[in-house]
Protein backbone atom coordinates (compact mmCIF):
# COMPACT_ATOMS: atom_id res chain seq x y z
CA UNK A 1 7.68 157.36 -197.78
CA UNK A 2 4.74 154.72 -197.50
CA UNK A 3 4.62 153.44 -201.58
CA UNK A 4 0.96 152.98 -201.28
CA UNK A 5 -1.38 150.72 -202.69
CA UNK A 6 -3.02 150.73 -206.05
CA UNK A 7 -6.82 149.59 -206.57
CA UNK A 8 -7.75 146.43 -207.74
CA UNK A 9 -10.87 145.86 -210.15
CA UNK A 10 -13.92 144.16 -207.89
CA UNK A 11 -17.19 143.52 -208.40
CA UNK A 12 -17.27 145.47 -211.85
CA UNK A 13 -15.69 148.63 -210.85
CA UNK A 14 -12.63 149.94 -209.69
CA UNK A 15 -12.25 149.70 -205.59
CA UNK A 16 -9.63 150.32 -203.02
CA UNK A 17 -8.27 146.96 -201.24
CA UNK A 18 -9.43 147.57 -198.51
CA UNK A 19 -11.83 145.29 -196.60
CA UNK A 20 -14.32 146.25 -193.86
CA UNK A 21 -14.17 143.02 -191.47
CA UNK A 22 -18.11 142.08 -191.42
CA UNK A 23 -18.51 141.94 -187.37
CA UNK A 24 -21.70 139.75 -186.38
CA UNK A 25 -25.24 140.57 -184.68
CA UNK A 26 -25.12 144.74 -185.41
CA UNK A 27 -21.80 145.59 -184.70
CA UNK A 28 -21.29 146.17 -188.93
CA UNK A 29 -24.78 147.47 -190.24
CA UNK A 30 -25.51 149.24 -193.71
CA UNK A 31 -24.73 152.62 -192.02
CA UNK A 32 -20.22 151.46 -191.37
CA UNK A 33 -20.78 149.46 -194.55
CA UNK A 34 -22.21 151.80 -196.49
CA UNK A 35 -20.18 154.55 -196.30
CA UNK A 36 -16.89 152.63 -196.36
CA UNK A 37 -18.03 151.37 -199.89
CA UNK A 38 -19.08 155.37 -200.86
CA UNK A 39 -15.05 155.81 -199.78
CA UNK A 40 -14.12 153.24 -202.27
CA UNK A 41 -13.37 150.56 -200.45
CA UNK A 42 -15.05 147.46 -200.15
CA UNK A 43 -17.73 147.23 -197.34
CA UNK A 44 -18.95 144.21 -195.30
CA UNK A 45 -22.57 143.94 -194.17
CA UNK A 46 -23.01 141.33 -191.40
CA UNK A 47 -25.53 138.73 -192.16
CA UNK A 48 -25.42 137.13 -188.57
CA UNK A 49 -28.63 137.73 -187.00
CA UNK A 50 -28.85 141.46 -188.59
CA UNK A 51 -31.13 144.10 -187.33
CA UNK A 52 -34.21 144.91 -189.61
CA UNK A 53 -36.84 147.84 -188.82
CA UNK A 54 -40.31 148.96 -188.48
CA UNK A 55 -42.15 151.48 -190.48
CA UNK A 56 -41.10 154.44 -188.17
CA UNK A 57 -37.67 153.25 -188.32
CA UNK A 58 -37.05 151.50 -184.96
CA UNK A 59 -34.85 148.57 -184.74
CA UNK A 60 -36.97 145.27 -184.51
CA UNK A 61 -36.41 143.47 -181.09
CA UNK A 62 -35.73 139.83 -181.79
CA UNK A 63 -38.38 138.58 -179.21
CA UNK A 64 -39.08 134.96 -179.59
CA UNK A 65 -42.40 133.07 -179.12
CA UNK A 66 -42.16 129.84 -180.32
CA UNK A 67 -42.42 126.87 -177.28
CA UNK A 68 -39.79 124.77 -178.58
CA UNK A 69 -36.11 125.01 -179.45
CA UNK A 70 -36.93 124.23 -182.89
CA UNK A 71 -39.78 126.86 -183.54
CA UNK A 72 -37.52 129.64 -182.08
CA UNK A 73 -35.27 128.25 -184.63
CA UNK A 74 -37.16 129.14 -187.73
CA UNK A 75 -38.25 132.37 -186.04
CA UNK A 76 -34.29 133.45 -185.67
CA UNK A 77 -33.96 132.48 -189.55
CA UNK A 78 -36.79 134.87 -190.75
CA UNK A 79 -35.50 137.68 -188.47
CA UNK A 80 -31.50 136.84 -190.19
CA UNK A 81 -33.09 137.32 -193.71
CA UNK A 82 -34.96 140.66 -193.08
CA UNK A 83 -32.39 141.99 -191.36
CA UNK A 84 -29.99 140.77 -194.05
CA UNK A 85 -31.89 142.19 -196.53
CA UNK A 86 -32.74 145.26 -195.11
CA UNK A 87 -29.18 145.99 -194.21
CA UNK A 88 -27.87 144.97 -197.85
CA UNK A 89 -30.41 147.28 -199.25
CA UNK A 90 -29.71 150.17 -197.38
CA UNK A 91 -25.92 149.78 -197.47
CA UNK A 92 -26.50 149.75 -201.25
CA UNK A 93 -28.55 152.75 -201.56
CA UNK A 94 -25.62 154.81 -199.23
CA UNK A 95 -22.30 153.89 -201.39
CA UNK A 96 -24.32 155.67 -204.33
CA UNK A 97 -22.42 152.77 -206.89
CA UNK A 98 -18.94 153.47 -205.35
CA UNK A 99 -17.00 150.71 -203.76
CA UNK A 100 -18.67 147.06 -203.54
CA UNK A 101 -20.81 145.72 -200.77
CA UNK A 102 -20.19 141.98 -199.40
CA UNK A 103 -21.83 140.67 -196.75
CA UNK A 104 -20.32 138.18 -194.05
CA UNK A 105 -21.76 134.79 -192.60
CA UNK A 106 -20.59 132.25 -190.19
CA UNK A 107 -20.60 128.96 -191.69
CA UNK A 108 -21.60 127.99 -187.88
CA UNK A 109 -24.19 129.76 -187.56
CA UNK A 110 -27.42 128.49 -186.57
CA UNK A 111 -29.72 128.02 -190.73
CA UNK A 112 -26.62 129.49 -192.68
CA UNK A 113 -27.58 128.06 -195.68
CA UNK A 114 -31.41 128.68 -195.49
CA UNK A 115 -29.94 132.15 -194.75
CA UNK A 116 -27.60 133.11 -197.23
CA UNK A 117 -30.36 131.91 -199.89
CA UNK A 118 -32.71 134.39 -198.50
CA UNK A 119 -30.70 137.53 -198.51
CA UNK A 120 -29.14 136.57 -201.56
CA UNK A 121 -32.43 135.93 -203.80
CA UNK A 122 -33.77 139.60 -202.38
CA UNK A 123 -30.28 141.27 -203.37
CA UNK A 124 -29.86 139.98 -206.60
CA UNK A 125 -27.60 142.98 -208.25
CA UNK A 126 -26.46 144.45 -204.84
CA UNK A 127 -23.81 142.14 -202.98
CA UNK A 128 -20.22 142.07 -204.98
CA UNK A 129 -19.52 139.23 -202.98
CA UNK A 130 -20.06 136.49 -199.83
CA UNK A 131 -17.04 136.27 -197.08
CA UNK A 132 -17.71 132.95 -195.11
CA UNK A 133 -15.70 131.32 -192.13
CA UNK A 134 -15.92 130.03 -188.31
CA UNK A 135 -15.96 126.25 -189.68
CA UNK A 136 -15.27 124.46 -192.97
CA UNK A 137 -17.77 126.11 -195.91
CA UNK A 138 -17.83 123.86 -198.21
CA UNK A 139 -21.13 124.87 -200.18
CA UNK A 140 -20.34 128.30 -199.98
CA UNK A 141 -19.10 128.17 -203.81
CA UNK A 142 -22.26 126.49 -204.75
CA UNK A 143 -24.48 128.85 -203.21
CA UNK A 144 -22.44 131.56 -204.65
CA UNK A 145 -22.49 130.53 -208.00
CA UNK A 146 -26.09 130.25 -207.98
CA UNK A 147 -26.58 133.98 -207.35
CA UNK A 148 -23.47 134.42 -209.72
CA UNK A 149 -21.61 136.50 -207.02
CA UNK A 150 -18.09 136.11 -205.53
CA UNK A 151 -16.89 134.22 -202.57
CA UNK A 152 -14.31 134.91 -200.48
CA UNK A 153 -13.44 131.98 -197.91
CA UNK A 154 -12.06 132.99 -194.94
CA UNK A 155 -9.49 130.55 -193.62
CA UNK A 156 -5.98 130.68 -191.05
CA UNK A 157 -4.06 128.07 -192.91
CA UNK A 158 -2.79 126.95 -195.90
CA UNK A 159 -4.00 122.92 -195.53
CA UNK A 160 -7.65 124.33 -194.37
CA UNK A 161 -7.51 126.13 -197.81
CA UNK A 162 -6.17 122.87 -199.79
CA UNK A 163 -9.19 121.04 -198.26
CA UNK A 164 -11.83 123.46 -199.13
CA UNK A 165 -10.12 123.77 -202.71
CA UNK A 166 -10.45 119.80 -203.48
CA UNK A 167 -13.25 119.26 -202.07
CA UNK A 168 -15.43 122.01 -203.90
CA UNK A 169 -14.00 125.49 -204.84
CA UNK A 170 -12.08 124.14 -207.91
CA UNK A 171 -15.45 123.50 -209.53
CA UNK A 172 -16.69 127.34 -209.30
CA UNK A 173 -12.91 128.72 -209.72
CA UNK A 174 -13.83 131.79 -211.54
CA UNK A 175 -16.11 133.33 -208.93
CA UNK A 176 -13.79 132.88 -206.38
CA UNK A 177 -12.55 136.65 -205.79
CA UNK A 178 -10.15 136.44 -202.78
CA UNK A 179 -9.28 134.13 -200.27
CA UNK A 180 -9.11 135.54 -196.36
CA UNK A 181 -6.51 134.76 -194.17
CA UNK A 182 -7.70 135.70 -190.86
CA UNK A 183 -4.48 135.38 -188.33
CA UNK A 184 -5.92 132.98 -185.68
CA UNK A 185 -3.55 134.99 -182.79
CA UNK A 186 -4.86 138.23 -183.98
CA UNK A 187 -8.07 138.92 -184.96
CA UNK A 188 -11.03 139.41 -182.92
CA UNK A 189 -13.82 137.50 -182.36
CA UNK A 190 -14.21 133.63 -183.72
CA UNK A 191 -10.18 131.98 -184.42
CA UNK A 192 -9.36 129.08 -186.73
CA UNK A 193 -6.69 127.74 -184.66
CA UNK A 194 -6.27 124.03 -185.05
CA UNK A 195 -4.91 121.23 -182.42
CA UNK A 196 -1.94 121.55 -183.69
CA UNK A 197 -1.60 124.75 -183.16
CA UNK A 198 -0.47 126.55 -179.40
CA UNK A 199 -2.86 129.47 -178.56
CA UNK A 200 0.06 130.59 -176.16
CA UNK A 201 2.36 130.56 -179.24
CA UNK A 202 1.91 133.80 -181.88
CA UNK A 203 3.12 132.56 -185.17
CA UNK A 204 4.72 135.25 -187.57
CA UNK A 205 1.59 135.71 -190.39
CA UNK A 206 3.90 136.36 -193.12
CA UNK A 207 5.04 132.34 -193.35
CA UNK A 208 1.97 131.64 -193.17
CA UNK A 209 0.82 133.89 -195.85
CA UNK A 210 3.49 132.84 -198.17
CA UNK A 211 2.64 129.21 -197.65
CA UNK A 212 -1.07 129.76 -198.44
CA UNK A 213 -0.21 131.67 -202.11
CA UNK A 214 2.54 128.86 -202.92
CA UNK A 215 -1.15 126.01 -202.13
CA UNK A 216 -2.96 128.02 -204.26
CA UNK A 217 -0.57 128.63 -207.04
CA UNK A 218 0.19 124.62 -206.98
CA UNK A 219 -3.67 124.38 -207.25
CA UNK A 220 -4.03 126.23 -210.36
CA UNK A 221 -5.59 129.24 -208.83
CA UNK A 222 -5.52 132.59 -210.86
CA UNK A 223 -3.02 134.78 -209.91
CA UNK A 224 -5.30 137.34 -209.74
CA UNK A 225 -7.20 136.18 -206.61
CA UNK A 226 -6.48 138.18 -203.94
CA UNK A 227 -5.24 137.57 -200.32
CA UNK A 228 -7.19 139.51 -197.99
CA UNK A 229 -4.67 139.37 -194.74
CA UNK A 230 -7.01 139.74 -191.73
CA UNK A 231 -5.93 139.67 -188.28
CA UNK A 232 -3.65 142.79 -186.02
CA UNK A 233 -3.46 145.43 -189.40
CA UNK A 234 -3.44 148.86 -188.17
CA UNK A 235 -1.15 151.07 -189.43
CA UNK A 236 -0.53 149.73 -193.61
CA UNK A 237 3.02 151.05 -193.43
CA UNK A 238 4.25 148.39 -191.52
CA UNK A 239 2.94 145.92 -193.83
CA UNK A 240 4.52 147.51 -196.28
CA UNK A 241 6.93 144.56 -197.40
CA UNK A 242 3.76 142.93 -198.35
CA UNK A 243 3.05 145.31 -200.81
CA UNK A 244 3.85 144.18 -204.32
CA UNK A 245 5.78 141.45 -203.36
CA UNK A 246 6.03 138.39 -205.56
CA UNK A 247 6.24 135.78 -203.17
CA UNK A 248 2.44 137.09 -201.65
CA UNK A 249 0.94 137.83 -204.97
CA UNK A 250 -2.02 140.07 -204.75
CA UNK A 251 -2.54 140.75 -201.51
CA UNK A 252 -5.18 143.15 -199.78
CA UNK A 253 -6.25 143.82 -195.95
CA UNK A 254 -9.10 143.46 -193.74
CA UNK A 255 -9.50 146.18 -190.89
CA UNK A 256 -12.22 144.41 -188.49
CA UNK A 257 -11.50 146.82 -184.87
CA UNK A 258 -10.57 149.86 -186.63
CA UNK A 259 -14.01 150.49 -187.81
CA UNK A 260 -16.27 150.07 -184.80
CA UNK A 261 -14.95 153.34 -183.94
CA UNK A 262 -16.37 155.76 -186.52
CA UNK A 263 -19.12 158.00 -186.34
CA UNK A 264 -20.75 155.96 -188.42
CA UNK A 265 -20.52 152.76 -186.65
CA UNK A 266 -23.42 151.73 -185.14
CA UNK A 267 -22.24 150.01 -181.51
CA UNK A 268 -23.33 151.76 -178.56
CA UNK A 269 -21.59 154.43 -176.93
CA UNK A 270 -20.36 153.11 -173.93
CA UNK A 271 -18.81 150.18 -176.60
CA UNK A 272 -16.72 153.08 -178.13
CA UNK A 273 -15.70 154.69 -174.81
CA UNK A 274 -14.19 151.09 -173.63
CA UNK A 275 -12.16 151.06 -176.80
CA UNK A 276 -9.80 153.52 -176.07
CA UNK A 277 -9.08 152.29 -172.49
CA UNK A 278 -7.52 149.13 -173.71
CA UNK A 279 -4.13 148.20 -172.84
CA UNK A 280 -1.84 145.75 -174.64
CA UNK A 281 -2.81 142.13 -173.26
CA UNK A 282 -6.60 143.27 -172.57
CA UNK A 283 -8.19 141.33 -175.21
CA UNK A 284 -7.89 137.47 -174.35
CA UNK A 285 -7.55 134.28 -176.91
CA UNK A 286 -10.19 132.28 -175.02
CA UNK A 287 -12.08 128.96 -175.08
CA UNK A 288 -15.36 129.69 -173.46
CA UNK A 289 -17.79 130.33 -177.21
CA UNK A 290 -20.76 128.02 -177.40
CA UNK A 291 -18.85 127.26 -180.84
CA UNK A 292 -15.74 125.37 -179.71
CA UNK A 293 -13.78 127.89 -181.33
CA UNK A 294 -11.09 130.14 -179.61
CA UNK A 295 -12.64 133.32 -180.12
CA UNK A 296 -10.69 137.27 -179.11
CA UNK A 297 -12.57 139.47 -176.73
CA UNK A 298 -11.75 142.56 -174.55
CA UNK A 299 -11.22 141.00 -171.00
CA UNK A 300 -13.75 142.72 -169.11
CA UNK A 301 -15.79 141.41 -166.00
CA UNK A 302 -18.01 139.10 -168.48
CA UNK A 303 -14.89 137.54 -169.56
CA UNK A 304 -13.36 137.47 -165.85
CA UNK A 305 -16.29 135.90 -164.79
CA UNK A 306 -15.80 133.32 -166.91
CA UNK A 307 -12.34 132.55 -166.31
CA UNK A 308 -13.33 132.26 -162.45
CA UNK A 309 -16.30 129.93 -163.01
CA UNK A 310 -14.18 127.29 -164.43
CA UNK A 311 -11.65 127.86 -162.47
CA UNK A 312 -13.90 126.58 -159.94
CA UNK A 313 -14.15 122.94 -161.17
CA UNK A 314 -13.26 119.64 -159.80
CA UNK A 315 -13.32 116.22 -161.62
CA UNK A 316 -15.55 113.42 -159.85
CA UNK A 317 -17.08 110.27 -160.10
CA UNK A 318 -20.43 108.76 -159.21
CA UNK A 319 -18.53 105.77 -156.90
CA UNK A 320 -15.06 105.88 -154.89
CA UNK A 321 -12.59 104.88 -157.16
CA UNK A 322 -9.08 105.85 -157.65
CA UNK A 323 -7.87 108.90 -155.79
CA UNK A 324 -11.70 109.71 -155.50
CA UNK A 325 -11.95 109.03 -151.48
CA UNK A 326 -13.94 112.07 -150.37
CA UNK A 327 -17.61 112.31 -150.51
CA UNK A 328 -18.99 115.75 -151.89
CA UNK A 329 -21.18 117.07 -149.46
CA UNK A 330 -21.60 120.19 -150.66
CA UNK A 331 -22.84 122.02 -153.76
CA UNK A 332 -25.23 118.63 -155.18
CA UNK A 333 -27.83 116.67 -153.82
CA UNK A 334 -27.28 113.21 -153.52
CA UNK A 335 -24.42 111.30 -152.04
CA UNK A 336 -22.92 109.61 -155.32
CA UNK A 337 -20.96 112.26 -156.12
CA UNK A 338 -16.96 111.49 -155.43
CA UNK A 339 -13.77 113.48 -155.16
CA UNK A 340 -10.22 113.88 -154.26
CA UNK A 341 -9.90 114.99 -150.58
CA UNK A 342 -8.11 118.32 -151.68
CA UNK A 343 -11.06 118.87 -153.98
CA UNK A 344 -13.40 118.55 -151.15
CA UNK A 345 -11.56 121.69 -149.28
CA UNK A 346 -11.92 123.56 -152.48
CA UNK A 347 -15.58 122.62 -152.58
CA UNK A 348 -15.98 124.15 -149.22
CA UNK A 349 -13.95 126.75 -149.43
CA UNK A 350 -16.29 127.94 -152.48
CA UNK A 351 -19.50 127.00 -150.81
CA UNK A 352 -18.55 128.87 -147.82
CA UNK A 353 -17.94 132.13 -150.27
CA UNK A 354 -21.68 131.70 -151.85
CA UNK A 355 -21.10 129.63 -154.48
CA UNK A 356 -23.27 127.20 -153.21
CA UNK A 357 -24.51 125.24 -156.03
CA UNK A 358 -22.67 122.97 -158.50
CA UNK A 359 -23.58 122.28 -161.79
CA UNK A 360 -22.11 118.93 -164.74
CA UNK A 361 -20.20 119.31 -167.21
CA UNK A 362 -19.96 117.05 -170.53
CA UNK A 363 -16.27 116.56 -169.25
CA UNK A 364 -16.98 115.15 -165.77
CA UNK A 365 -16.46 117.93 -163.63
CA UNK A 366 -18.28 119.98 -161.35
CA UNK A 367 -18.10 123.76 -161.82
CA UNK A 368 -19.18 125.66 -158.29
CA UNK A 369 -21.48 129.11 -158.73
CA UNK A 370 -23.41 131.15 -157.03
CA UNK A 371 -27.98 130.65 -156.94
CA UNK A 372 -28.42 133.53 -159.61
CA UNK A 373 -25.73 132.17 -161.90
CA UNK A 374 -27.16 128.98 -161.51
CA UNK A 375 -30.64 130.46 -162.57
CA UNK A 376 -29.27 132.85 -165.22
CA UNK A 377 -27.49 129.51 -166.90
CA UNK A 378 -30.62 127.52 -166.66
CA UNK A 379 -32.67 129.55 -168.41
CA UNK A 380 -30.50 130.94 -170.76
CA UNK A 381 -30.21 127.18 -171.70
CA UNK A 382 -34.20 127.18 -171.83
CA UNK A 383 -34.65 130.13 -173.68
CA UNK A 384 -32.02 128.55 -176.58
CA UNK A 385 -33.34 130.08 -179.93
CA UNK A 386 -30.65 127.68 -181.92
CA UNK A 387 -28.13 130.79 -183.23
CA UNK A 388 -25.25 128.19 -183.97
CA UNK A 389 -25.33 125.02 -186.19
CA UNK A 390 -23.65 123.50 -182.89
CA UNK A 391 -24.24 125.32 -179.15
CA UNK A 392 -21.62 123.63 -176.36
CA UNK A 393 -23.84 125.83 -173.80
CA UNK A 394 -27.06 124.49 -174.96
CA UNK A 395 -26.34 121.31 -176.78
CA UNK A 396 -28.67 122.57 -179.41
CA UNK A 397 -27.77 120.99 -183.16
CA UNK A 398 -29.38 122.55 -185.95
CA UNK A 399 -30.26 119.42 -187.58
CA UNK A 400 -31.01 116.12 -187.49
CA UNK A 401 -32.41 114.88 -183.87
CA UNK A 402 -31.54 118.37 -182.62
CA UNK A 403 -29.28 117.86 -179.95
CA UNK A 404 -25.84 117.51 -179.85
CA UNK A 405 -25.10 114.46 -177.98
CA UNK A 406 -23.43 115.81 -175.15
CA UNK A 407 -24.52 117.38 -171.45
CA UNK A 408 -25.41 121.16 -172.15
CA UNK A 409 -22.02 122.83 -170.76
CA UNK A 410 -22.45 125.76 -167.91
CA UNK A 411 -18.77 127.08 -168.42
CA UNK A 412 -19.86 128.72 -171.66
CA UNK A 413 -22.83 131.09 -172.43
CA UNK A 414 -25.23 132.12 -174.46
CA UNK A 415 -23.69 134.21 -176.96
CA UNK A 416 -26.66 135.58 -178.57
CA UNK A 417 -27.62 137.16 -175.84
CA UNK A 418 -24.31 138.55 -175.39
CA UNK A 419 -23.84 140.09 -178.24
CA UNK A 420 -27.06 141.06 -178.82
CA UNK A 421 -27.20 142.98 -175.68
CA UNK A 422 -23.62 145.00 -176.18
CA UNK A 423 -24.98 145.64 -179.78
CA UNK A 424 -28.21 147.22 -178.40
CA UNK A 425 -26.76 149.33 -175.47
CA UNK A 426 -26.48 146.97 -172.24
CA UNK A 427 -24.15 147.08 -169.80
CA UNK A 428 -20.55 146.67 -171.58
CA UNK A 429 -19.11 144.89 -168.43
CA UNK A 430 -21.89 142.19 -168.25
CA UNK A 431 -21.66 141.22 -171.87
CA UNK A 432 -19.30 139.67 -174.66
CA UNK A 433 -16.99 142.48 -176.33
CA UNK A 434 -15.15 141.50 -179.24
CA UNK A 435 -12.11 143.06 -180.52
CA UNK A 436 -8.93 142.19 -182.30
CA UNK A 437 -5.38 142.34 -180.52
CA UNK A 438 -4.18 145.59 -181.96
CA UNK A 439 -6.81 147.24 -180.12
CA UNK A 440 -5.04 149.17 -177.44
CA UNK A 441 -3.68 151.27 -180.90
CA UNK A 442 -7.02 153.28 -179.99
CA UNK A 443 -5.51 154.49 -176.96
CA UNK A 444 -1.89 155.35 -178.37
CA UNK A 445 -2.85 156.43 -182.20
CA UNK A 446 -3.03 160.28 -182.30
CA UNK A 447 -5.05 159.81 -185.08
CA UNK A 448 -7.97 159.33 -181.96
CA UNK A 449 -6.17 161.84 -180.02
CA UNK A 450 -8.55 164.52 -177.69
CA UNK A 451 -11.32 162.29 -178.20
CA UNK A 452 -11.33 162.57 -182.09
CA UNK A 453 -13.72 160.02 -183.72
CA UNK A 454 -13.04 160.44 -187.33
CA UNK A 455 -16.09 159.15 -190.25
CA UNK A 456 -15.64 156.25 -191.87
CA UNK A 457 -14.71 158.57 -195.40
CA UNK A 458 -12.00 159.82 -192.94
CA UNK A 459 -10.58 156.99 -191.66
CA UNK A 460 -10.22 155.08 -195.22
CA UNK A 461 -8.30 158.44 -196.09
CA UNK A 462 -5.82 157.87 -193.47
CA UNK A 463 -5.24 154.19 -193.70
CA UNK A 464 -4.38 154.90 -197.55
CA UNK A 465 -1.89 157.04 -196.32
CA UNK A 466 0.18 153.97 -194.14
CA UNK A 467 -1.23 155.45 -191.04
């Protein structure tokens, strides 16, 4: 018999622990939000690069028209906080003052800051609280406290936590409601894993867990702040042990993948149909996000094609040195470009199958693809709009001199565009799909069985229950 969980006071009023994981550009909108907060739980509006609407009610396209990188820049900002807004508003109006409404940024984004002040001076009254990750967030307390709402900081370890703590959460202590541990092995989309850290190596989250409540205890924090474990929950019976136990303290959970498939969820359809296909091992801890981060996505062709692209890469050198004999005479112009002699057969070997053209890397490689990848990467580079504080693919930098330093890196993408297309009904196969690791549980959960796609009031029911 599952013992259940009890609610927790949030945000004023009494709520259910559990969290709707805020999933970025669309995929969370005031509609999944919304009604998760009418079912007493707490709901997360995504602030990354919402959707807002026009007077009949049609999503706004995010066309931009500005003729440099930094123009686009401030038009992406002003499209984040009406879409914020919007979505904040109408998630508000839906859960009727049941439940709490937070809404989610990445500290990586592209204007965070500039965001999070505008949706949260337009709001004032409507958003319980602010979950923050995908980087280090240190002002997120300060920016809180200024709109006198919570903060929840999402982080995968116990020192990342310490940091933040020191550095600036002890000063706004009292408005910090919960503290996120998203499991870096687990969850979908953007992973905290460190260097020290083996993608290839799960750790148990429960250690891990454990270790982050004893840091915050030794820090003074209240008791009453919550854990929010994020990361591979499905079914709450089999975190059962969790439950009331002393060691964790207050603990509650984030479901991220169980929501997108809802009726009131508001990814496409042919998003929801590819959910219940996947098998265990289909979503892939990768390295190709513009970010740096790892990041978990459903291994479709987008992903594969990734994978391929750099596995087609050889390291060179502009002079014969070393075991760099072999001229390249294939894939670049020019004659200063030298390799192994093996490399050279790959080089051919690729040419001769159409990838033909070969582009740098910041890393001293080449990476061999085919004339329209070549053109899709070039302008996808050109058409940068500056969506991350820090873009590998672009080597766009949100501040300063604008550019990141490095050569603009063609074995990532622009993930925007990705998203923003699988959001708005492209071609699933051609386009990023996040989605946490317990997603094959679609398939194999009779909970979804004949087809059934429960509402979001339906689904909190039966997570309540340990299923």
């Amino acid at each position: 018999m599952f013992k259940g969980l009890k609610p927790i006071i949030y945000g004023g009023r009494e709520v259910w622990p559990v969290i709707e994981g805020g999933k970025g550009v669309s995929a969370t909108n005031h509609a999944s939000s919304g009604a998760w907060a009418a079912a007493g739980g707490i709901g997360t509006v995504s602030a990354v690069n919402a959707d807002s609407y026009d007077e009949n009610g049609n999503v706004v396209p995010q066309i931009y028209h500005g003729r440099t990188r930094g123009d686009r820049h401030q038009e992406l900002i002003r499209y984040a906080i009406d879409g914020g807004v919007e979505q904040v508003r109408r998630a508000y109006e839906i859960a009727g003052g049941q439940g709490a409404i937070n809404i989610n940024v990445l500290w990586e984004m592209g204007g965070a800051q500039p965001i999070l002040h505008g949706i949260l001076e337009q709001t004032r009254g409507m958003v319980a609280g602010v979950t923050c990750g995908a980087g280090m967030p240190y002002k997120l307390s300060e920016i809180a406290a200024q709109y006198n709402v919570n903060y929840l900081p999402i982080v995968s370890s116990a020192r990342a936590f310490r940091a933040l703590w020191k550095r600036a959460y002890h000063k706004y202590a009292d408005l910090m409601a919960a503290v996120v541990y998203e499991d870096p092995w687990l969850a979908g989309g953007h992973n905290g894993l460190s260097n020290a850290e083996d993608p290839r190596v799960p750790q148990d989250p429960y250690p891990r867990v454990a270790a982050l409540r004893e840091t915050m205890r030794a820090e003074g924090v209240s008791e009453s702040v919550q854990i929010v474990m994020a990361g591979g929950v499905w079914y709450l019976r089999d975190w059962e042990n969790w439950i009331d136990n002393p060691e964790l303290g207050a603990i509650s959970f984030q479901f991220g993948t169980r929501p997108l498939l809802t009726q009131e969820s508001p990814i496409p359809q042919g998003w929801k149909d590819e959910l219940t296909k996947i098998a265990p091992g289909d979503v892939l801890l990768h390295k190709f996000s513009p970010t740096g981060f790892y990041s978990s996505a459903v291994r479709n062709p987008f992903l594969r094609s990734l994978e391929a692209r750099s596995q087609r890469q050889i390291p060179f050198s502009t002079e014969m040195a070393g075991e760099h004999t072999a001229q390249l005479d294939c894939g670049v112009k020019g004659k200063n470009f030298w390799v192994t002699p093996t490399d050279l057969q790959h080089a051919r070997r690729w040419d001769a199958q159409g990838f033909t053209t070969a582009l740098k890397t910041p890393d001293n490689t080449l990476v061999f693809c085919t004339p329209e990848e070549r053109a899709e990467i070039r302008k996808d580079q050109t058409d940068c709009m500056g969506c991350l504080s820090h873009c590998a693919f672009s080597a766009w930098k949100d501040h300063d001199n604008f550019s990141t330093g490095y050569l603009a890196d063609p074995r990532s993408f622009c993930i925007q565009k990705a998203l923003q297309n699988i959001a708005h009904g492209e071609d699933v196969d051609k386009n990023l799909m996040f989605a946490g690791h317990a997603a094959y549980n679609f398939g194999t959960d009779p909970f979804y069985s004949n087809g059934f796609v429960p509402t979001v009031k339906q689904l909190v029911d039966r997570i309540l229950t340990g299923d």
